[in-house]
C-alpha atoms as a PDB file:
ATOM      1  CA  UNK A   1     100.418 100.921 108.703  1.00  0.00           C
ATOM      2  CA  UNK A   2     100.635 104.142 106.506  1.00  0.00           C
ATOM      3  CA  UNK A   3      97.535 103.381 105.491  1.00  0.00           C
ATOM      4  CA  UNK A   4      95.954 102.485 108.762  1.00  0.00           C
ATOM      5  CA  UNK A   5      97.292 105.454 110.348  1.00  0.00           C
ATOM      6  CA  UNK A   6      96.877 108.025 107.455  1.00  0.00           C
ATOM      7  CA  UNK A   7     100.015 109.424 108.936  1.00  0.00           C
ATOM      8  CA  UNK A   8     103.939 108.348 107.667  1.00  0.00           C
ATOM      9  CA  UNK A   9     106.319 107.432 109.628  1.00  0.00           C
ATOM     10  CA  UNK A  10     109.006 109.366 111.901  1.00  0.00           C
ATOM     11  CA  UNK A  11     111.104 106.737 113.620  1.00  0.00           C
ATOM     12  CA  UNK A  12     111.927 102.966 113.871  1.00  0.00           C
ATOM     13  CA  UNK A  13     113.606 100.725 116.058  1.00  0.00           C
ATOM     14  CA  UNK A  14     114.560  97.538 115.334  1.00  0.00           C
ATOM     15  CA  UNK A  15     116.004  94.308 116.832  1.00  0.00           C
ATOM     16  CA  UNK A  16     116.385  90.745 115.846  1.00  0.00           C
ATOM     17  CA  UNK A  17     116.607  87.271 117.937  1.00  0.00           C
ATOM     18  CA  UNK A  18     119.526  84.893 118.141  1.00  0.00           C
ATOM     19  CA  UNK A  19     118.294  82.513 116.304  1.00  0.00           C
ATOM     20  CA  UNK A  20     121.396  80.037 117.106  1.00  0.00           C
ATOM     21  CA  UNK A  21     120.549  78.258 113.445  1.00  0.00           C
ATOM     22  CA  UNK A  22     122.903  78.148 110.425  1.00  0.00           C
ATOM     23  CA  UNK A  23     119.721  77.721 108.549  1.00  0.00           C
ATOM     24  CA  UNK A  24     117.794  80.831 109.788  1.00  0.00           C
ATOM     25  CA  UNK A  25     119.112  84.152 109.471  1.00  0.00           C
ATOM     26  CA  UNK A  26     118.802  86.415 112.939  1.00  0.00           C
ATOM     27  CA  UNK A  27     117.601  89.164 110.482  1.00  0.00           C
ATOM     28  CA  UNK A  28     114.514  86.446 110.173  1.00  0.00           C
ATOM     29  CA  UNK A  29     113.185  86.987 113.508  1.00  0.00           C
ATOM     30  CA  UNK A  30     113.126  90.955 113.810  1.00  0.00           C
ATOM     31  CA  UNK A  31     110.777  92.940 116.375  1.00  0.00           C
ATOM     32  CA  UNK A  32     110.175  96.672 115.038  1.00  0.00           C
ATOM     33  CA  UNK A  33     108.206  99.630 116.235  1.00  0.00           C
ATOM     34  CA  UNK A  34     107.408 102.650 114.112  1.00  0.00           C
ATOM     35  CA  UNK A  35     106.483 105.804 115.099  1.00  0.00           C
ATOM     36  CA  UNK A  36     104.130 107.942 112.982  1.00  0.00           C
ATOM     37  CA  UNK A  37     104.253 111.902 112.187  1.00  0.00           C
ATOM     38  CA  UNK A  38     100.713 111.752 114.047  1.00  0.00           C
ATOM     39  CA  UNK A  39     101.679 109.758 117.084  1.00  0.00           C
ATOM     40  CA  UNK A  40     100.485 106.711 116.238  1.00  0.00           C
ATOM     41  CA  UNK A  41     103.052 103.912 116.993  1.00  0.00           C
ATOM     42  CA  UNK A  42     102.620 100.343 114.719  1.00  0.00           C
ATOM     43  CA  UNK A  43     104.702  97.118 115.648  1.00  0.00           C
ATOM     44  CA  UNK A  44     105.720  94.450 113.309  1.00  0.00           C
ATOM     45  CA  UNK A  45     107.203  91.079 114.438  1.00  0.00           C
ATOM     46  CA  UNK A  46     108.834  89.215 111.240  1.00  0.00           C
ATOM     47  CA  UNK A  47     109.273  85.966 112.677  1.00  0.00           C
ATOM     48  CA  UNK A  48     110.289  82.664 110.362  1.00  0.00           C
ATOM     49  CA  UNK A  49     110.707  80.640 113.264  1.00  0.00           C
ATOM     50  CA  UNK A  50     107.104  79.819 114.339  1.00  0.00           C
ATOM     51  CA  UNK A  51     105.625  76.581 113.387  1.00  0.00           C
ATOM     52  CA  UNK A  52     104.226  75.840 110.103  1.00  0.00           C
ATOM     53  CA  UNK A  53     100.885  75.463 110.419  1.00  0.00           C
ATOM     54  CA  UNK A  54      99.542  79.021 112.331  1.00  0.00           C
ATOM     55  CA  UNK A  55      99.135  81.463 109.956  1.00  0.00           C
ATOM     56  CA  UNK A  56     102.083  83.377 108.206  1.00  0.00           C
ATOM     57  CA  UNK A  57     100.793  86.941 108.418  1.00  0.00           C
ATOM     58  CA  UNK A  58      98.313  88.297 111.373  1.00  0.00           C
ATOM     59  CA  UNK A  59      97.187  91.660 111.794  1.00  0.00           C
ATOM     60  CA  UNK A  60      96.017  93.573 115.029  1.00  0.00           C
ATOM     61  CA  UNK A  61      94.409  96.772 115.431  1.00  0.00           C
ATOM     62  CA  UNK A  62      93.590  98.734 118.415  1.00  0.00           C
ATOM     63  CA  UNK A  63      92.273 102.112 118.457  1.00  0.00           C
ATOM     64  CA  UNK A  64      89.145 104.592 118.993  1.00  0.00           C
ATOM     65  CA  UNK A  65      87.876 101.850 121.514  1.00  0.00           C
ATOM     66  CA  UNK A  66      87.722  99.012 118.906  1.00  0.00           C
ATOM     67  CA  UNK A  67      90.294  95.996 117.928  1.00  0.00           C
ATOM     68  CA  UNK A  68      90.776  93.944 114.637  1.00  0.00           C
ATOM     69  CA  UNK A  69      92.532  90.626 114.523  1.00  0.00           C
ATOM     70  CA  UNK A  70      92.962  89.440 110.991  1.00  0.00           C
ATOM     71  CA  UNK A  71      94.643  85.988 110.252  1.00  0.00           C
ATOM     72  CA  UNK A  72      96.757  85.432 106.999  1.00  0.00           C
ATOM     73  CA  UNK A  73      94.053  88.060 105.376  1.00  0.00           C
ATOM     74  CA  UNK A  74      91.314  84.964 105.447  1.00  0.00           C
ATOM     75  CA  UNK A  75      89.530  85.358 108.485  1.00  0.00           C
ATOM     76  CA  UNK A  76      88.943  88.384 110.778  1.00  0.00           C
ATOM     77  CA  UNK A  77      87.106  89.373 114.113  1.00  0.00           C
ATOM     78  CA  UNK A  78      85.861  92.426 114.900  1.00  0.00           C
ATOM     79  CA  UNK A  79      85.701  93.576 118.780  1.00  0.00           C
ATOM     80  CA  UNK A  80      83.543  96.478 119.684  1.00  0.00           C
ATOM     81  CA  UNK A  81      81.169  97.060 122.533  1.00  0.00           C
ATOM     82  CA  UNK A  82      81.871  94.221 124.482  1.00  0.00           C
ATOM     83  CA  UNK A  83      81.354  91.597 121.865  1.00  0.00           C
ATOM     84  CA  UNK A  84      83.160  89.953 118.529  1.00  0.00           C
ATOM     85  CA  UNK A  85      82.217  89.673 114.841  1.00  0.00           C
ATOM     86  CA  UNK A  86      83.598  87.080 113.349  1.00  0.00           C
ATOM     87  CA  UNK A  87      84.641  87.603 109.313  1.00  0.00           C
ATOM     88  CA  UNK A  88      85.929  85.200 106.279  1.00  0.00           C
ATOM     89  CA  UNK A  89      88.122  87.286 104.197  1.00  0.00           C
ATOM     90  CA  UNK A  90      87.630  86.682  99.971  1.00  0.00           C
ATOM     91  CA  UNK A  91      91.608  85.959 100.472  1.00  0.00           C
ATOM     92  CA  UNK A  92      94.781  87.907 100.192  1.00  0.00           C
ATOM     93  CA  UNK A  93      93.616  89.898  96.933  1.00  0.00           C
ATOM     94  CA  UNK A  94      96.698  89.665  95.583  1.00  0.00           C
ATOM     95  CA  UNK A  95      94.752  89.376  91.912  1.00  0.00           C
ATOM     96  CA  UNK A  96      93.029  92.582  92.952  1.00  0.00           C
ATOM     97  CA  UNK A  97      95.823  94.280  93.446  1.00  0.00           C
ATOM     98  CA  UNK A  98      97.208  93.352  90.123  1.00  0.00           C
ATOM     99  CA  UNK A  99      94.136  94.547  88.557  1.00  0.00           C
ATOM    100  CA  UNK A 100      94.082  97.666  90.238  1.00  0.00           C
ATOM    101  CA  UNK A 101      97.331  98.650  89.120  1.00  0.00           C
ATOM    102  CA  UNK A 102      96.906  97.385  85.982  1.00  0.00           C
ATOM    103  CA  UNK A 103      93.367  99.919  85.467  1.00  0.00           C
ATOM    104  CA  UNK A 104      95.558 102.618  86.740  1.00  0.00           C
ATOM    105  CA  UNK A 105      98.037 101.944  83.950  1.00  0.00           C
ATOM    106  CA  UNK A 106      95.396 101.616  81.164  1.00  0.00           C
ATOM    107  CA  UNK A 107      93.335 104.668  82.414  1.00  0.00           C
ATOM    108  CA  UNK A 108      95.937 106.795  83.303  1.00  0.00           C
ATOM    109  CA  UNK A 109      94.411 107.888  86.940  1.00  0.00           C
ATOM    110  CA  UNK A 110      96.645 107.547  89.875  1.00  0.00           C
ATOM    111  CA  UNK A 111      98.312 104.631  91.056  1.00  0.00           C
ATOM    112  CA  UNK A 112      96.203 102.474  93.820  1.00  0.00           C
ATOM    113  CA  UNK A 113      99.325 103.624  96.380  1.00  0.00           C
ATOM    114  CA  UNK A 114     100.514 106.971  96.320  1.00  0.00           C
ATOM    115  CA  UNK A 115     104.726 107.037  95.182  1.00  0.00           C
ATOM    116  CA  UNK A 116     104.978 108.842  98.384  1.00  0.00           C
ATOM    117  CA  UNK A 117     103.795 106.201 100.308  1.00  0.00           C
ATOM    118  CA  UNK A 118     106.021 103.589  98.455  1.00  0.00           C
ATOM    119  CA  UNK A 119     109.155 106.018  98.964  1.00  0.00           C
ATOM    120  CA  UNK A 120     108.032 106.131 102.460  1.00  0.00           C
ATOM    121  CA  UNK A 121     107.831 102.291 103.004  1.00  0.00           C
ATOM    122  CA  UNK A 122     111.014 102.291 101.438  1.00  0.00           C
ATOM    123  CA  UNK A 123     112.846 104.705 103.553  1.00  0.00           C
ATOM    124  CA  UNK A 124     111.083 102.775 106.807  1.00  0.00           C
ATOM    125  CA  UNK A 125     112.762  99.651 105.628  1.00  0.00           C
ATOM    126  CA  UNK A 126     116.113 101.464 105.165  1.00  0.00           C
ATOM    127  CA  UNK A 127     115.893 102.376 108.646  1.00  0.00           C
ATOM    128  CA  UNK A 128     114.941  99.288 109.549  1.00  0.00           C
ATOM    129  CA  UNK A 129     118.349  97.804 108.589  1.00  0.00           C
ATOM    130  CA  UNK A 130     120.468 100.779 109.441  1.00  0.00           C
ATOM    131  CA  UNK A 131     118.474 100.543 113.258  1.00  0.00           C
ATOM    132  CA  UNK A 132     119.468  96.723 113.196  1.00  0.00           C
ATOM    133  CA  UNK A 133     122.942  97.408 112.275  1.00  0.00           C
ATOM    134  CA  UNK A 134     123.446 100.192 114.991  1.00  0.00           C
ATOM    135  CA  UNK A 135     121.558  98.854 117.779  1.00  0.00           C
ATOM    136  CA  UNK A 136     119.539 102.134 117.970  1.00  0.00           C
ATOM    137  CA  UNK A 137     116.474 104.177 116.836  1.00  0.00           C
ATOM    138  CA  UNK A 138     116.524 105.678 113.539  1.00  0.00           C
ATOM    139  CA  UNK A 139     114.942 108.494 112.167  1.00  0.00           C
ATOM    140  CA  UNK A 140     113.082 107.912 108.542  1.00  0.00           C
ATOM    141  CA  UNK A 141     114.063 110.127 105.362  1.00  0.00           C
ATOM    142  CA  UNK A 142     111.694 112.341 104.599  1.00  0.00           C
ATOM    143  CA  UNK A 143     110.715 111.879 100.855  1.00  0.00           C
END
């Protein structure tokens, strides 16, 4: 969302389900909303207790008049002016990512994420637990 946003974030919130399963942690099924330093707000919904077979990771985007859904990073639509593209994705590029960071190393040029937005992440996430724990908004460490 950093990315998306080109903004880091401020604040989280965070709540989980009852999942009423020995099995499946409540901190499985958690609902959290960022806000960004630029107003932006993000949502993510971590849920393990959907069915199998829809995809594990989906994406929306709405802004600037326009909206993205992207399915497990395979397959995409594009909605704009009334009417959808429809897009197959190469994959999750997890390979690509290795690579990248992997040039980066042998080069010596910058990593493919900035540190700062890997501390940020970070500090989101603690927030995200310390916001579950209390019950209420948190704001994120500045790093």
């Amino acid at each position: 969302m950093q990315f998306l946003t080109a903004s880091a974030p401020v604040s989280v919130f965070a709540q989980c389900g009852t999942a009423g399963n020995v099995r499946m942690p409540d901190a499985d099924n958690v609902a959290i909303t960022l806000r960004f330093a630029n107003g932006a707000v993000g949502q993510v919904a971590y849920l393990a207790c959907g069915d199998r077979l829809l995809a594990k990771e989906r994406v929306e985007i709405f802004g600037g008049g326009q909206s993205f859904v992207i399915d497990d990073f395979r397959t995409g639509e594009h909605y704009a002016d009334g009417t959808c593209r429809k897009l197959k994705l190469p994959g999750k590029g997890h390979q690509e990512e290795v690579a990248a960071f992997l040039q980066s190393v042998l080069r010596g040029s910058p990593a493919p994420i900035p540190v700062a937005s890997l501390a940020q992440t970070t500090a989101a996430t603690f927030a995200v637990l310390d916001s579950l724990r209390t019950g209420l908004p948190q704001v994120v460490a500045s790093c």
